[in-house]
Structures are given as C-alpha cells and as structure tokens.
Protein backbone atom coordinates (compact mmCIF):
# COMPACT_ATOMS: atom_id res chain seq x y z
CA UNK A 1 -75.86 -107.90 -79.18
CA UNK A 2 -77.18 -105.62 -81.86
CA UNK A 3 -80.14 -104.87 -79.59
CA UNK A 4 -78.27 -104.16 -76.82
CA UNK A 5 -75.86 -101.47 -79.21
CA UNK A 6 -79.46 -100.21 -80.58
CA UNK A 7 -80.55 -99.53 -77.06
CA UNK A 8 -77.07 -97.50 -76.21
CA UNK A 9 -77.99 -95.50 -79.28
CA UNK A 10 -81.20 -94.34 -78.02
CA UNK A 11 -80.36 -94.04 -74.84
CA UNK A 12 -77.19 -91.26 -76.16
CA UNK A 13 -79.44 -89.43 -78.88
CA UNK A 14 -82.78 -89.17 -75.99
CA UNK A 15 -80.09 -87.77 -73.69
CA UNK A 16 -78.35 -85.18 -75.91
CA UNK A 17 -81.89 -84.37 -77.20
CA UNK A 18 -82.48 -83.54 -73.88
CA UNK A 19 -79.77 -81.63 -72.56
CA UNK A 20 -79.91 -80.04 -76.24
CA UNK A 21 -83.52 -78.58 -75.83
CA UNK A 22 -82.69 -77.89 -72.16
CA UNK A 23 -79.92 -75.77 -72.64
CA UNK A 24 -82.00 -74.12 -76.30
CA UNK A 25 -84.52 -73.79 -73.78
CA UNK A 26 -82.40 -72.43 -70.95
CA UNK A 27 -81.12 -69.54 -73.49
CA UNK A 28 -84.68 -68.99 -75.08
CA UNK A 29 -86.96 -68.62 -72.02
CA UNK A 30 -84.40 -66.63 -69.69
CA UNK A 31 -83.27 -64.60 -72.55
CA UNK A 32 -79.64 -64.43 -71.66
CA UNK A 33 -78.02 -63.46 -74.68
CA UNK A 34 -80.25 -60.22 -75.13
CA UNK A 35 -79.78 -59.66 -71.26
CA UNK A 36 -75.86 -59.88 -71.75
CA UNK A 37 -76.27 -57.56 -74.96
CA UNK A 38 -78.24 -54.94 -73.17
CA UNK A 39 -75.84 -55.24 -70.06
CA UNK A 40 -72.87 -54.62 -72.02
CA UNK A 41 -74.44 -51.96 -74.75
CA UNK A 42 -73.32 -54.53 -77.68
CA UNK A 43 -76.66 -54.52 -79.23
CA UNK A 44 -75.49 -54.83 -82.62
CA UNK A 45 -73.21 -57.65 -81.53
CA UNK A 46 -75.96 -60.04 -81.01
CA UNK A 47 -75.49 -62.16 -83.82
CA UNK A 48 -71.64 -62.87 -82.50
CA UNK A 49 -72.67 -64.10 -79.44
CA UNK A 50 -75.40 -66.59 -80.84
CA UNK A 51 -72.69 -68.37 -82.67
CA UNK A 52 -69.87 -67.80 -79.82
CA UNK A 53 -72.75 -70.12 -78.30
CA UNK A 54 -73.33 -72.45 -81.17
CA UNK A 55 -69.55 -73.04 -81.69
CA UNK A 56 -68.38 -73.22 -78.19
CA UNK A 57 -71.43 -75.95 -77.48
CA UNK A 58 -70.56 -77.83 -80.89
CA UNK A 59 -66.72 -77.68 -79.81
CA UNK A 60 -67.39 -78.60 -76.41
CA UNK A 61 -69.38 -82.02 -77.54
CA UNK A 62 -66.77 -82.90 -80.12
CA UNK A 63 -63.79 -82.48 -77.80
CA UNK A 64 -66.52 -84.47 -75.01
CA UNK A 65 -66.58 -87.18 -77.85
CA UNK A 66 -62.77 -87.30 -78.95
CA UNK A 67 -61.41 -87.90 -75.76
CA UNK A 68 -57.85 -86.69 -76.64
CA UNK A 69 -56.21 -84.39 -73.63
CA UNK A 70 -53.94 -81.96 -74.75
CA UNK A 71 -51.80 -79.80 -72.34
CA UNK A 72 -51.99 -75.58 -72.53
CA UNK A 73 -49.92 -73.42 -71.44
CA UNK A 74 -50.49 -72.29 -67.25
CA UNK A 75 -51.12 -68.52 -68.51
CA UNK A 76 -53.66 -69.54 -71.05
CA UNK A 77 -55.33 -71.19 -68.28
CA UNK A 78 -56.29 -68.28 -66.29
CA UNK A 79 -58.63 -66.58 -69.15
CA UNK A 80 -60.32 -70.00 -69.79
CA UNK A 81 -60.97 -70.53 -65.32
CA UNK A 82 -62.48 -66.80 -65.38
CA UNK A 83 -64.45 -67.35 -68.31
CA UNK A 84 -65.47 -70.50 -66.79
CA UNK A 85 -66.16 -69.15 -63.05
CA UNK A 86 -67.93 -66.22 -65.32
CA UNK A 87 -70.77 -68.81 -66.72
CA UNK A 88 -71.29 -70.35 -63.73
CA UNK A 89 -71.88 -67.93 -61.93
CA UNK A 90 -74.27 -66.52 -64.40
CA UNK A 91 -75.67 -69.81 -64.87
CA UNK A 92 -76.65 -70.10 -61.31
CA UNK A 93 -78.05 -66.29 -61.29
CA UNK A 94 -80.09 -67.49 -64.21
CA UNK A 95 -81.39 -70.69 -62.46
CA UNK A 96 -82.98 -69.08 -59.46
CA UNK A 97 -84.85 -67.00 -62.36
CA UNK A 98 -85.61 -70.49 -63.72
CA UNK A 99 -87.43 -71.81 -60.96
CA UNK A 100 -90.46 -68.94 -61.31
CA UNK A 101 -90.74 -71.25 -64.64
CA UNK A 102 -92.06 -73.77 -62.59
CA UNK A 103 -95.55 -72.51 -61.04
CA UNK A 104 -96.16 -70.71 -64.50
CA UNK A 105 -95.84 -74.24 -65.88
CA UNK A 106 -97.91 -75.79 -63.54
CA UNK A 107 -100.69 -73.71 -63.43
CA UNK A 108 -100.69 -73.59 -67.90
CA UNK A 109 -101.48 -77.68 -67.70
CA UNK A 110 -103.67 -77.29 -65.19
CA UNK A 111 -101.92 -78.81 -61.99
CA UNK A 112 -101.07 -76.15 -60.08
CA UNK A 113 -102.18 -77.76 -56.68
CA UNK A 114 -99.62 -80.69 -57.33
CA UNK A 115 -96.15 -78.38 -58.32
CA UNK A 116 -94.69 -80.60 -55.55
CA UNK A 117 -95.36 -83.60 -57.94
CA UNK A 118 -93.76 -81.75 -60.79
CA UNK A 119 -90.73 -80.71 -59.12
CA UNK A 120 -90.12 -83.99 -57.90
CA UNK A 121 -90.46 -85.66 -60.21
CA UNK A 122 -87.61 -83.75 -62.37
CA UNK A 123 -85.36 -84.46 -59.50
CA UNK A 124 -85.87 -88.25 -59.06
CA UNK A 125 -85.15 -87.96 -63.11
CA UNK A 126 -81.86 -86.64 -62.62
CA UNK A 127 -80.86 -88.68 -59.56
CA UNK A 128 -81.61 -91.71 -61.85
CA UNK A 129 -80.17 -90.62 -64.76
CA UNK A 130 -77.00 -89.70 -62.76
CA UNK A 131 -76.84 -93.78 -60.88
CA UNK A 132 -77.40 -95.02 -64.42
CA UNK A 133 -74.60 -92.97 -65.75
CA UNK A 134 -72.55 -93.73 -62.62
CA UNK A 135 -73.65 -97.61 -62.22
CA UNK A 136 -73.11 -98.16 -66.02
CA UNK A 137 -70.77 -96.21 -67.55
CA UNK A 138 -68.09 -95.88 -64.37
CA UNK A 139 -67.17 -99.03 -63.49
C-alpha cells in the first residue's frame, strides 16, 4: 500500500513540476508580461503584474486542492468570464507564437530533420497523460 501512495506522490509532484516549468516557461520565453506592459504603457507596473501572476496561480492550485464550491454573486460573475475569455484568448495568440519554439529547438539539439518526431512525441505525452488522468482518477 505504501508503495502504491509513494507512487501517487510522484506521479502529482512530476506533474505540477511540469505544468509549473511549462507555464514559468510559457511566461519567460514569450515574454508576455513585458508585452502586456508595453501594450498598455504600465511600464513601471511590472512588478504588480508578476505577482498578480504568482498569486492568482498559487490561489488557483489551493482552491484546485480544497475542493470547497462557494456560490458568487451573478454580477460578480461577468468581470471574472471576461477576464477569463481575456487569457484565453491571449493564451491562444501566444501559442501560435509558441510553436516557432519548436524548429529553433530542434535544430539547437541537433535534430532538425526529425521535428516531426519531436512534435509527436509531445502530443502522444499529453494524450496519455490525459487517459491516465481520465482512466484513473474519473471513474
């Protein structure tokens, strides 16, 4: 049993680890926070938004973890969609950016003729962590 609970553990600190240094990586290589402060002329605001990130990712995995539901009020609901529908749609904007990452990647370790590989690889990745997460954990 305890192997089995030490196994779990990995398996949750490798995958927060992972999205963790995606999503560092995600704000580092794009630059979106300098981006967004040039956009908006808020230069000197900088150091706001890193920790608007910070908190709202730290909040966002301890209410994740919690699992309590609490009810808002239908107004207060309409800031938090836009702000929502605001990130993805920069998210997505940033993504297509992302995938010029690839083929500089590929052709820095020295398999640029196999990118196919590469991509492919990250995608079977996902599609098996998302059946493990599905098969296991959604019963």
């Amino acid at each position: 049993m305890t192997i089995k609970i030490l196994f779990i553990v990995f398996i949750g600190l490798s995958s927060g680890l992972a999205v963790g240094s995606g999503f560092v990586a995600f704000l580092t290589v794009l630059g979106i926070i300098p981006r967004l402060t040039q956009l908006t002329k808020t230069m000197k605001f900088i150091h706001f938004y890193e920790w608007s990130v910070v908190l709202g990712a730290v909040t966002g995995g301890w209410f994740t973890l919690n699992l309590k539901s609490f009810d808002l009020w239908e107004y207060l609901l309409l800031p938090i969609g836009l702000a929502s529908g605001i990130f993805v749609g920069m998210l997505a904007a940033a993504l297509t950016e992302v995938l010029n990452v690839f083929p500089i990647l590929a052709k820095r370790i020295g398999i640029a003729n196999k990118i196919v590989i590469l991509v492919m690889a990250i995608v079977f990745g996902k599609i098996a962590g998302s059946l493990f997460q599905w098969i296991y954990f959604v019963k």
